[in-house]
C-alpha atoms as a PDB file:
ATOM      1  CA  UNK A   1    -138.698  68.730 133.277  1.00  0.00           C
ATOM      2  CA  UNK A   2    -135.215  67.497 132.046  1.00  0.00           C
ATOM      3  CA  UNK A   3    -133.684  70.342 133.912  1.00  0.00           C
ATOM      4  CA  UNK A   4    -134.690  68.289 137.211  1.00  0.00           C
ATOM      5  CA  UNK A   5    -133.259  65.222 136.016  1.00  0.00           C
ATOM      6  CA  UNK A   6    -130.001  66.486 135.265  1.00  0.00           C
ATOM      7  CA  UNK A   7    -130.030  68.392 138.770  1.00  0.00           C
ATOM      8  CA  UNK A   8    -130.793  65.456 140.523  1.00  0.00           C
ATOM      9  CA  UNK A   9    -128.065  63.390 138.571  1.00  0.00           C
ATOM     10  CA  UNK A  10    -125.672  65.248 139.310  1.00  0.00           C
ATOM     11  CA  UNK A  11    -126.344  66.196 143.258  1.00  0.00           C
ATOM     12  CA  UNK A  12    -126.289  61.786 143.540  1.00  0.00           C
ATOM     13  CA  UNK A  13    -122.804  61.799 141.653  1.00  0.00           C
ATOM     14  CA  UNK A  14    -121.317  64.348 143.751  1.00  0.00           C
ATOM     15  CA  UNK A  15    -122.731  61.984 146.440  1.00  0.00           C
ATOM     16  CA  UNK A  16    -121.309  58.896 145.308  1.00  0.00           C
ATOM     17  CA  UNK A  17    -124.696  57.691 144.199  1.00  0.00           C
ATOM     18  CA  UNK A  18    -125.623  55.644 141.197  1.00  0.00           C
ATOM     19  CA  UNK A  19    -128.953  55.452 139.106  1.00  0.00           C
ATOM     20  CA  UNK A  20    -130.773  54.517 135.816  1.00  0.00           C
ATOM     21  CA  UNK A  21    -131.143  57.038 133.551  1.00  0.00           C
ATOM     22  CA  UNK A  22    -134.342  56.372 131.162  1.00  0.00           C
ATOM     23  CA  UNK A  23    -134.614  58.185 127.945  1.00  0.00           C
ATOM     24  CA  UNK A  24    -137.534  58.447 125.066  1.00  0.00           C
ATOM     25  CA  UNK A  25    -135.165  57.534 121.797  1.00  0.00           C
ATOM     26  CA  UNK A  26    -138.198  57.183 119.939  1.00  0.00           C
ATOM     27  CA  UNK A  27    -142.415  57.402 119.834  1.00  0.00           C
ATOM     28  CA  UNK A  28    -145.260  57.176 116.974  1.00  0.00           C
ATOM     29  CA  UNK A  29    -148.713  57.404 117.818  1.00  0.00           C
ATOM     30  CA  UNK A  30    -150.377  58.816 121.079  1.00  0.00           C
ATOM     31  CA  UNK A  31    -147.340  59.018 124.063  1.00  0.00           C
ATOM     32  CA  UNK A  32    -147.892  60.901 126.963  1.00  0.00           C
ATOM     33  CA  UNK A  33    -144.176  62.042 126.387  1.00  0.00           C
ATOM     34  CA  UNK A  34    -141.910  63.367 123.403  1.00  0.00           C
ATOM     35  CA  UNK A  35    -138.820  62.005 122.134  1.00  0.00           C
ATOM     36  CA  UNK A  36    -136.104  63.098 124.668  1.00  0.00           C
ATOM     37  CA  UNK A  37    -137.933  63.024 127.806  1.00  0.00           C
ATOM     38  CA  UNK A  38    -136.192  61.409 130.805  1.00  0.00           C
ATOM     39  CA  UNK A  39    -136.909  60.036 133.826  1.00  0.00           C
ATOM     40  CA  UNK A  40    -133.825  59.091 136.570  1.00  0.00           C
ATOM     41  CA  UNK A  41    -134.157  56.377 139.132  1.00  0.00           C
ATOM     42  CA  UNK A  42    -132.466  55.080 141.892  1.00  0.00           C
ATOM     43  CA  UNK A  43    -132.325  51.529 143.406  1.00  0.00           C
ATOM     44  CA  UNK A  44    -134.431  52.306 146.151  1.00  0.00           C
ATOM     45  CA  UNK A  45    -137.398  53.020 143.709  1.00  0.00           C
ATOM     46  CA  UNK A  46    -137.319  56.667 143.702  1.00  0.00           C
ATOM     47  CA  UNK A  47    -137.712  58.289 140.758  1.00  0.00           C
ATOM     48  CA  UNK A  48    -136.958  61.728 138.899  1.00  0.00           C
ATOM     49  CA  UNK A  49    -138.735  63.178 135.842  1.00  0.00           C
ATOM     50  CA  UNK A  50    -141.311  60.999 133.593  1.00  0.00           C
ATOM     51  CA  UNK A  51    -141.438  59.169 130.454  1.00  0.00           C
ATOM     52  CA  UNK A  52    -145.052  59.612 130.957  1.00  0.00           C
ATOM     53  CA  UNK A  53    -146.328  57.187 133.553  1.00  0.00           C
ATOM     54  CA  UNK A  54    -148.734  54.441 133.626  1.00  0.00           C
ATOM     55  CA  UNK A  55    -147.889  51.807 131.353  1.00  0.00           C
ATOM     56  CA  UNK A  56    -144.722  52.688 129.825  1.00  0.00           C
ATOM     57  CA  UNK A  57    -143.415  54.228 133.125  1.00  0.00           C
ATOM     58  CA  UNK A  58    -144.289  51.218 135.610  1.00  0.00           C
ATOM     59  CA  UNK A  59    -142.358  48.878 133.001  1.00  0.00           C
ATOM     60  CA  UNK A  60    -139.558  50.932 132.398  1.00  0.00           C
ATOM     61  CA  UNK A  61    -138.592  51.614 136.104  1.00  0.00           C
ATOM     62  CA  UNK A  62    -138.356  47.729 136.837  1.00  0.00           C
ATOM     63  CA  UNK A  63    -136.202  47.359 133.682  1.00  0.00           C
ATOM     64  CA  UNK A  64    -134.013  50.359 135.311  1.00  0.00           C
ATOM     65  CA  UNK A  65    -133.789  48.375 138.523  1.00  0.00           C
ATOM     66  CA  UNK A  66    -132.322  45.236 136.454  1.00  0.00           C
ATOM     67  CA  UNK A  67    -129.691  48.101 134.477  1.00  0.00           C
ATOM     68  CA  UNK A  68    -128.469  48.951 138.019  1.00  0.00           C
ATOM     69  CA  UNK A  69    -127.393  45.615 139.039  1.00  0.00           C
ATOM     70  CA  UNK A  70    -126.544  44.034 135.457  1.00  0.00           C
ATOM     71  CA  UNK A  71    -124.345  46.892 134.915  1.00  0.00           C
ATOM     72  CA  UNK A  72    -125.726  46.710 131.115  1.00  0.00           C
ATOM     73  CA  UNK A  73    -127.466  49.118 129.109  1.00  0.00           C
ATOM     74  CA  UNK A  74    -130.810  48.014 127.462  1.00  0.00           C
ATOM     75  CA  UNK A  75    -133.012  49.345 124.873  1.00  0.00           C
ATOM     76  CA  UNK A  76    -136.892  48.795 125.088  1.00  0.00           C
ATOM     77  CA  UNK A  77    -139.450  48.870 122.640  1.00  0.00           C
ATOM     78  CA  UNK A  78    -142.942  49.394 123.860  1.00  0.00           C
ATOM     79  CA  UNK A  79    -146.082  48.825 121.258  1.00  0.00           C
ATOM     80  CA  UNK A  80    -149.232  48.785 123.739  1.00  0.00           C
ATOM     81  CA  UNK A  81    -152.351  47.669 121.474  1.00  0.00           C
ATOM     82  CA  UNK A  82    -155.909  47.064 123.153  1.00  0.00           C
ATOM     83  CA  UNK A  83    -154.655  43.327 124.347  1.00  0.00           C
ATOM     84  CA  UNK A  84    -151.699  44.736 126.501  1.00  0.00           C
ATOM     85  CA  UNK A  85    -153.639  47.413 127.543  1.00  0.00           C
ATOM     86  CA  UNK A  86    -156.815  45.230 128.337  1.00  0.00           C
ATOM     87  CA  UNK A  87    -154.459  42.480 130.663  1.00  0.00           C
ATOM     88  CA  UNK A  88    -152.584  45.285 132.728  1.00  0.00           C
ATOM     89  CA  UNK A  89    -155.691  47.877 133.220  1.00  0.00           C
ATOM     90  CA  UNK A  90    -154.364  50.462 131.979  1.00  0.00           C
ATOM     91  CA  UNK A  91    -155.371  52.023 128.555  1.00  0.00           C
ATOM     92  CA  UNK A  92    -152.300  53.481 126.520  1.00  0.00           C
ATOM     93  CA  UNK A  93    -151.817  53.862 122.845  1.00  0.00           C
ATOM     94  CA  UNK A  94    -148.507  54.454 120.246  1.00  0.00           C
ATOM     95  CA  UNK A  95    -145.423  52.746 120.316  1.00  0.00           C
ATOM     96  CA  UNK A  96    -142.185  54.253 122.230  1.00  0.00           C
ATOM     97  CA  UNK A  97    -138.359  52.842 122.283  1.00  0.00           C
ATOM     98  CA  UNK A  98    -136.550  53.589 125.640  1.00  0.00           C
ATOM     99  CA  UNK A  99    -132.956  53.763 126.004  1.00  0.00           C
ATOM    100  CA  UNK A 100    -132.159  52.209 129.947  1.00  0.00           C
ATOM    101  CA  UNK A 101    -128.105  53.069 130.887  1.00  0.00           C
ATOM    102  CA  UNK A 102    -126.673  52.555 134.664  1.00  0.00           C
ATOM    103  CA  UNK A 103    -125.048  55.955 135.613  1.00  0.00           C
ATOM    104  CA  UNK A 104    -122.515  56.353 138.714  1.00  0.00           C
ATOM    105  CA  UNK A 105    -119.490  58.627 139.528  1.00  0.00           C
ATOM    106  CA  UNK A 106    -116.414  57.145 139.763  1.00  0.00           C
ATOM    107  CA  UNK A 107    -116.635  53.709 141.170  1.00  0.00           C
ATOM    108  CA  UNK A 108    -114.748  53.246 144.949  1.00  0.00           C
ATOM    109  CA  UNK A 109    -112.748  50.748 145.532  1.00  0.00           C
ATOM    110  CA  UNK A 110    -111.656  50.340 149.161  1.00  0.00           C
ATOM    111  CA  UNK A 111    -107.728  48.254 148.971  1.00  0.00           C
ATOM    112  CA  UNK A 112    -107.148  46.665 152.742  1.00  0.00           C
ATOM    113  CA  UNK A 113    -103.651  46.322 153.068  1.00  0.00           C
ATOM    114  CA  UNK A 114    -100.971  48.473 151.349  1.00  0.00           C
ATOM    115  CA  UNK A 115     -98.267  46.151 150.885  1.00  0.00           C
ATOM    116  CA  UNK A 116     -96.813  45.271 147.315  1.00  0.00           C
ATOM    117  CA  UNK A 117     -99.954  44.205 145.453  1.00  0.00           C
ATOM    118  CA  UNK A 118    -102.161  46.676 147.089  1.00  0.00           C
ATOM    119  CA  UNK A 119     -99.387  49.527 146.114  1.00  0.00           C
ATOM    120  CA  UNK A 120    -100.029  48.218 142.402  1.00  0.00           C
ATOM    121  CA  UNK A 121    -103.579  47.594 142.563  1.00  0.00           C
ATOM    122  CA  UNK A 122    -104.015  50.901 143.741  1.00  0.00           C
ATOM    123  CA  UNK A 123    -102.034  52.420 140.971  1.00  0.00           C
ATOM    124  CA  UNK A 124    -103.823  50.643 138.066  1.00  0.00           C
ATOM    125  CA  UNK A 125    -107.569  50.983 140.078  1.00  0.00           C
ATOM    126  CA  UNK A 126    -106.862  54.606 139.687  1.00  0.00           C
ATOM    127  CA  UNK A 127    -105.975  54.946 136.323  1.00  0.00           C
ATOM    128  CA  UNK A 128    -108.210  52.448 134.948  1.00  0.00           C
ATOM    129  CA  UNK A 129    -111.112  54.977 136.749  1.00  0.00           C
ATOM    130  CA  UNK A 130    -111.999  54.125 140.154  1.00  0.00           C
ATOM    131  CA  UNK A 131    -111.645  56.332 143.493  1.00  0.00           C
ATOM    132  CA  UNK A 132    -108.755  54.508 145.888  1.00  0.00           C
ATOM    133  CA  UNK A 133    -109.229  54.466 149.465  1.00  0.00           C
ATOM    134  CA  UNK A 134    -106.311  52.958 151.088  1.00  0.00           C
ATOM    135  CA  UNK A 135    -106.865  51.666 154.663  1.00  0.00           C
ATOM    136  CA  UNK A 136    -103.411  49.558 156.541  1.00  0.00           C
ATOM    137  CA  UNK A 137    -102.695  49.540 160.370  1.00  0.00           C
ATOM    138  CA  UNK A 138     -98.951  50.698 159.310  1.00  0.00           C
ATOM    139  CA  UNK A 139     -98.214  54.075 158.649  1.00  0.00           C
ATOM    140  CA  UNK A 140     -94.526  52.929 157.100  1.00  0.00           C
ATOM    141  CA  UNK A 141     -96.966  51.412 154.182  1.00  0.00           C
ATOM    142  CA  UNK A 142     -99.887  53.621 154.260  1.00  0.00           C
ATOM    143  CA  UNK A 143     -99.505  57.140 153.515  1.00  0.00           C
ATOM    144  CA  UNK A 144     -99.690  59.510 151.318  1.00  0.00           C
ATOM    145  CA  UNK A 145     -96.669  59.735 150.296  1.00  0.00           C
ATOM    146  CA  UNK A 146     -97.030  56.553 148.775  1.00  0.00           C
ATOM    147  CA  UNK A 147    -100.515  57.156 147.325  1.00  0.00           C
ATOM    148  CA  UNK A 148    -100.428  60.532 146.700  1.00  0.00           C
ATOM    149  CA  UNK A 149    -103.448  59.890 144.005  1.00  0.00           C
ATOM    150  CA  UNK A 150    -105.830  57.823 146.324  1.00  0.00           C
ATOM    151  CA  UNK A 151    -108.535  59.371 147.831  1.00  0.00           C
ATOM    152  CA  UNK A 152    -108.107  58.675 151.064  1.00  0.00           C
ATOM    153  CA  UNK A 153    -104.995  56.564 152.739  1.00  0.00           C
ATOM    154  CA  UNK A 154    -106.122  55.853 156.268  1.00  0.00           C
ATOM    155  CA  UNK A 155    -103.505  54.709 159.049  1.00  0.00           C
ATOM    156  CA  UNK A 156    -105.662  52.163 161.237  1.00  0.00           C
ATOM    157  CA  UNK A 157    -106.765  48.710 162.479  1.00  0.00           C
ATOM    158  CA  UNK A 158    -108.871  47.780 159.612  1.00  0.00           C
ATOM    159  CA  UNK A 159    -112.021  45.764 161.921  1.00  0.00           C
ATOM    160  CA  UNK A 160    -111.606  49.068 164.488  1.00  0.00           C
ATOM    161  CA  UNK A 161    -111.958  50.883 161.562  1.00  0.00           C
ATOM    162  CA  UNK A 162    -115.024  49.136 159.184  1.00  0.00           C
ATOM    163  CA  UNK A 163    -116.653  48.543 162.756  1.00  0.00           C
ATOM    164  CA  UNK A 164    -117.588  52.747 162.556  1.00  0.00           C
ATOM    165  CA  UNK A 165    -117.557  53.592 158.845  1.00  0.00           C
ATOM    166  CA  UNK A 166    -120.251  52.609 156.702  1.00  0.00           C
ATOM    167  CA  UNK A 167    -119.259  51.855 152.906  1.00  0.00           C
ATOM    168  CA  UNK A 168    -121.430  52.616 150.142  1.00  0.00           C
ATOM    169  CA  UNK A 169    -123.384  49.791 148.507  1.00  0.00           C
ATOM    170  CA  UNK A 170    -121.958  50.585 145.366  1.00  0.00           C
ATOM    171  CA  UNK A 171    -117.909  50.446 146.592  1.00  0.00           C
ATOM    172  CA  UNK A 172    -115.300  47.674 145.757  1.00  0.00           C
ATOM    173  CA  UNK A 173    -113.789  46.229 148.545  1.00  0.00           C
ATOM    174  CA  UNK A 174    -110.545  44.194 148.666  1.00  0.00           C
ATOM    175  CA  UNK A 175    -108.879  42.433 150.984  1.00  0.00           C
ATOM    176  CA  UNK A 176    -105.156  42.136 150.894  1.00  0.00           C
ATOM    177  CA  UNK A 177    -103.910  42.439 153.777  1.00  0.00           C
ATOM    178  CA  UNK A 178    -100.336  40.898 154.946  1.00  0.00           C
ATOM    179  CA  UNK A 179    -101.595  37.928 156.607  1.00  0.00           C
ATOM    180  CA  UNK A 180    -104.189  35.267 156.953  1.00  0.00           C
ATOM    181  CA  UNK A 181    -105.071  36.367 160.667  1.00  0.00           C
ATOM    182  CA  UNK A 182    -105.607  40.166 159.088  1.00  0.00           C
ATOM    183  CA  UNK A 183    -107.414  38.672 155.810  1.00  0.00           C
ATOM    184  CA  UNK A 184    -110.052  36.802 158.680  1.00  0.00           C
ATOM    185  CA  UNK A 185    -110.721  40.153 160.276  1.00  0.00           C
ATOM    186  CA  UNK A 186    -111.643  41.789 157.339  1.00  0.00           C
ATOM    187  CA  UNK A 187    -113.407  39.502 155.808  1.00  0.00           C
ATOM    188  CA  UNK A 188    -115.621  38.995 158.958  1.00  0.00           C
ATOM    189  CA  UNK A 189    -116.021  42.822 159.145  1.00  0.00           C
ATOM    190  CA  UNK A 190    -117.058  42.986 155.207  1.00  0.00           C
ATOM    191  CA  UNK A 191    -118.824  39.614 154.546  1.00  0.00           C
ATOM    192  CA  UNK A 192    -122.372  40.722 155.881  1.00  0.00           C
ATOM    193  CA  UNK A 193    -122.331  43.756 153.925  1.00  0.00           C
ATOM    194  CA  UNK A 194    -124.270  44.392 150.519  1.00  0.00           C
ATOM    195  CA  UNK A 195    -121.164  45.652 148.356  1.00  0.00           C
ATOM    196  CA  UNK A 196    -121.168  46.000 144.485  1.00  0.00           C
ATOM    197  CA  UNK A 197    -117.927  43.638 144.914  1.00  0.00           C
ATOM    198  CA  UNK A 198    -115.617  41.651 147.374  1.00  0.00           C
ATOM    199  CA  UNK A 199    -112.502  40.366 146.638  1.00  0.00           C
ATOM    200  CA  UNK A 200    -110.451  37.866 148.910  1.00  0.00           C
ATOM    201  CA  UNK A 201    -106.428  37.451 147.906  1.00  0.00           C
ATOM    202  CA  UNK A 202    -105.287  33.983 148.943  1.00  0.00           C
ATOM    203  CA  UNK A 203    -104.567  30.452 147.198  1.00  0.00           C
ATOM    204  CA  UNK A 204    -108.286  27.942 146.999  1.00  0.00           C
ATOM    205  CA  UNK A 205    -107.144  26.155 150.325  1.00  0.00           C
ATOM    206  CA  UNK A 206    -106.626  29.184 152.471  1.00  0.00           C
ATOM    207  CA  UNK A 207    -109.943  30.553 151.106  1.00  0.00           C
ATOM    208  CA  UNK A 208    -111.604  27.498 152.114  1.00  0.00           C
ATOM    209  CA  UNK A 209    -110.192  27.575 155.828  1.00  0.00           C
ATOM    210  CA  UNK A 210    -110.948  31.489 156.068  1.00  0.00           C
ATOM    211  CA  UNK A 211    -114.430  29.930 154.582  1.00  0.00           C
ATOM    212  CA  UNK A 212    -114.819  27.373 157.185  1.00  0.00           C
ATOM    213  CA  UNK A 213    -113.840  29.320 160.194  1.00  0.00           C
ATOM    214  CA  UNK A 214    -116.346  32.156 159.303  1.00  0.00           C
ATOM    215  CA  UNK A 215    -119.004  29.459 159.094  1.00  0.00           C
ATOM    216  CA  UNK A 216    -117.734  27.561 162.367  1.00  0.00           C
ATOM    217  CA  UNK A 217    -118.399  30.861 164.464  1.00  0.00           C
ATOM    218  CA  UNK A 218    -121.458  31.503 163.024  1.00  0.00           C
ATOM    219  CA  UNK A 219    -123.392  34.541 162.162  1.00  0.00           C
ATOM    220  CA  UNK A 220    -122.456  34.980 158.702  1.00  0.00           C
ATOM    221  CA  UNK A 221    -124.706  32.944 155.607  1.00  0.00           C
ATOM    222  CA  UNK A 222    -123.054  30.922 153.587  1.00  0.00           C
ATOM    223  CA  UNK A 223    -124.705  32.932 150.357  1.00  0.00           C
ATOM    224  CA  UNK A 224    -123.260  36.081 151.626  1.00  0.00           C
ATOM    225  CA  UNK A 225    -119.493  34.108 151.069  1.00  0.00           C
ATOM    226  CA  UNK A 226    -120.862  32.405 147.750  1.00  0.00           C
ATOM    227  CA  UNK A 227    -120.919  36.297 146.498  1.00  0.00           C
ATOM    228  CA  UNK A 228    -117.272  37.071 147.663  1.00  0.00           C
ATOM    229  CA  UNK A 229    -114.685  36.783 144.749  1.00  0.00           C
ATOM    230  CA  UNK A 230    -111.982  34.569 145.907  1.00  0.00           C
ATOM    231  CA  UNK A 231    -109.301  33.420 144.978  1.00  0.00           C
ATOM    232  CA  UNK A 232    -109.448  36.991 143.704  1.00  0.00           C
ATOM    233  CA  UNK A 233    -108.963  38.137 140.377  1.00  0.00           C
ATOM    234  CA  UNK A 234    -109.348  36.465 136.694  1.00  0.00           C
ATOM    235  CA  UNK A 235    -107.293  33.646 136.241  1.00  0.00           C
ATOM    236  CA  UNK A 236    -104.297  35.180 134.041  1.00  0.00           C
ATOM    237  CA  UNK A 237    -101.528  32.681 136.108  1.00  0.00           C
ATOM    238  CA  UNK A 238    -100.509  35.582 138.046  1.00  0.00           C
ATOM    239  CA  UNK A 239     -97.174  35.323 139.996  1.00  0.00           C
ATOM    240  CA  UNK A 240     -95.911  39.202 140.433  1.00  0.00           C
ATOM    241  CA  UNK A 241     -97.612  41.566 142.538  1.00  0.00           C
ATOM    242  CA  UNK A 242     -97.436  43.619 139.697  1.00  0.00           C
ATOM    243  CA  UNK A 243     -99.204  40.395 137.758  1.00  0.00           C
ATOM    244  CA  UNK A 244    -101.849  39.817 140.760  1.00  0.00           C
ATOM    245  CA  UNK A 245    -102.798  43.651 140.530  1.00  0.00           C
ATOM    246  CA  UNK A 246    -103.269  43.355 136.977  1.00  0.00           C
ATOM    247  CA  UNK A 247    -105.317  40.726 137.086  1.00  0.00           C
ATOM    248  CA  UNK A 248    -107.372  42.211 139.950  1.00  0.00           C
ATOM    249  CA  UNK A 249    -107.719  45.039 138.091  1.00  0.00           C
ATOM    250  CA  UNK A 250    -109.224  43.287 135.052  1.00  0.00           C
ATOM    251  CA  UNK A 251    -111.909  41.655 137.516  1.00  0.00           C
ATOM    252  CA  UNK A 252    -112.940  45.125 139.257  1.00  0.00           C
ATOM    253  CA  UNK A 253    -113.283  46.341 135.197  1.00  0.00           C
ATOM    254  CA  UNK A 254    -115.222  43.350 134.520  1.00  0.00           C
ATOM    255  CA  UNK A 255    -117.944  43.549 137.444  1.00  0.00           C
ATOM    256  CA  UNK A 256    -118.142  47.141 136.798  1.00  0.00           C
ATOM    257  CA  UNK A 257    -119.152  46.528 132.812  1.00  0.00           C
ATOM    258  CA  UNK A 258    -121.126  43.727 133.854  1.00  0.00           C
ATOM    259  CA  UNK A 259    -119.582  40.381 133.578  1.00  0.00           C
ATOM    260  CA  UNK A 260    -120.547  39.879 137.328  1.00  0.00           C
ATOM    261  CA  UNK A 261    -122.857  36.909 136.736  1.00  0.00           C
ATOM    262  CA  UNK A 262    -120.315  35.009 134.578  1.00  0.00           C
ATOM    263  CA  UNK A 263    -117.591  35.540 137.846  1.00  0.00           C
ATOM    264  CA  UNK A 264    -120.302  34.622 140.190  1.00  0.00           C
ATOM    265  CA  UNK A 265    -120.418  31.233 138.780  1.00  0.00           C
ATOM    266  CA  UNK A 266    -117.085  30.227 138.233  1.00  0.00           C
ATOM    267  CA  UNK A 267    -116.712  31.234 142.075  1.00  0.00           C
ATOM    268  CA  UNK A 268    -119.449  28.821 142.813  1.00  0.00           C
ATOM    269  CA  UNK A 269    -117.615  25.839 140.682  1.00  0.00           C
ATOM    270  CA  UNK A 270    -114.633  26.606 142.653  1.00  0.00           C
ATOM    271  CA  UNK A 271    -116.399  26.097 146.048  1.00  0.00           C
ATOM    272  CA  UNK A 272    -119.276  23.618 145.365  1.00  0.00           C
ATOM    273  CA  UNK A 273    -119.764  22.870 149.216  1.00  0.00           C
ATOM    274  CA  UNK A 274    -120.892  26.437 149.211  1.00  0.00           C
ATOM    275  CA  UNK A 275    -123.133  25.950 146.247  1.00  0.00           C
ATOM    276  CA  UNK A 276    -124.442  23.181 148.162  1.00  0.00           C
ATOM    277  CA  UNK A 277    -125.242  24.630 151.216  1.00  0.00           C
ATOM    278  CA  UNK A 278    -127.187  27.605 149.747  1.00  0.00           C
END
């Protein structure tokens, strides 16, 4: 059966894809499944392999769900006796510990603009891990030449281009672009999107006015710009673009290993009015 799961893992890595793998670490008693046994699944609810269904299995891929968007590993221990089994209808026996960790290939990060901080971001993104798609309307800037490690460099107008290319809901995105009027465009392009992370470049006032002008046209929720992480990057008093990168860097690192939640909220004491209108 294992043979499956480590097929199917790595057919969705090739692909990009991420998923939960589950794995018996321990059992005593009557379990449906032996120590080792593994079970992969993916955030849409399928599911690949067992850890031996019913009780244990129902639990366990909900608690693989929460691993895929934590970004943390968990261990569960599962001791059904007659009362558990009695309030969920389902009659199980033995204890069994589960070992829950997120699996995904090498993260994407998608760097709009290619000017100095996105030359350095793109440099560290790479070696700290991550696959670096480079995407700049000026071919002086973007090419591969440049970034001869990136993935991709693409030579376009970055709304022309996200209007026909669909990301994957586990890429990076950041914006970076060379000007506010470029930062706007992208950010209207990427806002509605479900993205593992979005990162906006720009001092608190011009993120605000980006903020308010998104809002004034319309069409965009106000939670889906409570998720974006703007100003970007942890505050380290950046001044460099070799400083900013670094300390965009360290944020991309962070989401990935799950410190998401903690960013999330000092966005949202940055930009109460959002907070508020949620």
């Amino acid at each position: 059966m294992n043979h499956e799961v480590f097929a199917a893992l790595g057919e969705a890595l090739s692909r990009g894809e991420e998923a939960a793998l589950v794995t018996i670490v321990s059992s005593n008693g009557s379990t449906p499944q032996r120590v080792g046994a593994k079970m992969l699944v993916f955030g849409d609810g399928r599911i690949v392999g067992t850890v031996g269904g019913g009780c244990y299995e129902h639990d366990a891929i909900g608690k693989a769900k929460t691993v895929l968007e934590t970004r943390k590993p968990t261990t569960v221990k599962y001791d059904l006796n007659d009362d558990f089994a009695e309030e969920t209808g389902l009659v199980c026996g033995g204890q069994m510990e589960v070992f829950i960790e997120p699996i995904e290939a090498a993260p994407a990060v998608y760097i709009f603009g290619a000017g100095h901080v996105g030359y350095y971001l793109a440099k560290m993104a790479h070696e700290t891990g991550f696959g670096v798609h480079v995407i700049d309307d000026r071919a002086a800037f973007a090419n591969t030449e440049r970034f001869p490690f990136a993935a991709s460099v693409v030579v376009d107008d970055i709304p022309q281009w996200l209007a026909r290319t669909t990301l994957p809901t586990t890429a990076y995105a950041v914006v970076v672009t060379r000007g506010h009027r470029n930062d706007l465009d992208a950010l209207r392009a990427l806002a509605p999107r479900e993205l593992r992370y979005m990162g906006l470049i720009g001092s608190r006032a011009k993120v605000a006015r980006l903020y308010e002008q998104l809002m004034t046209e319309g069409g965009i929720d106000p939670d889906r710009l409570a998720r974006i992480h703007a100003p970007i990057g942890l505050d380290l008093g950046a001044v460099t673009p070799q400083e900013i990168a670094v300390s965009i860097t360290a944020e991309l690192i962070a989401v990935r290993r799950g410190k998401a939640e903690a960013l999330k909220a000092a966005s949202l004491q940055w930009f109460p009015n959002l907070k508020a209108r949620r």
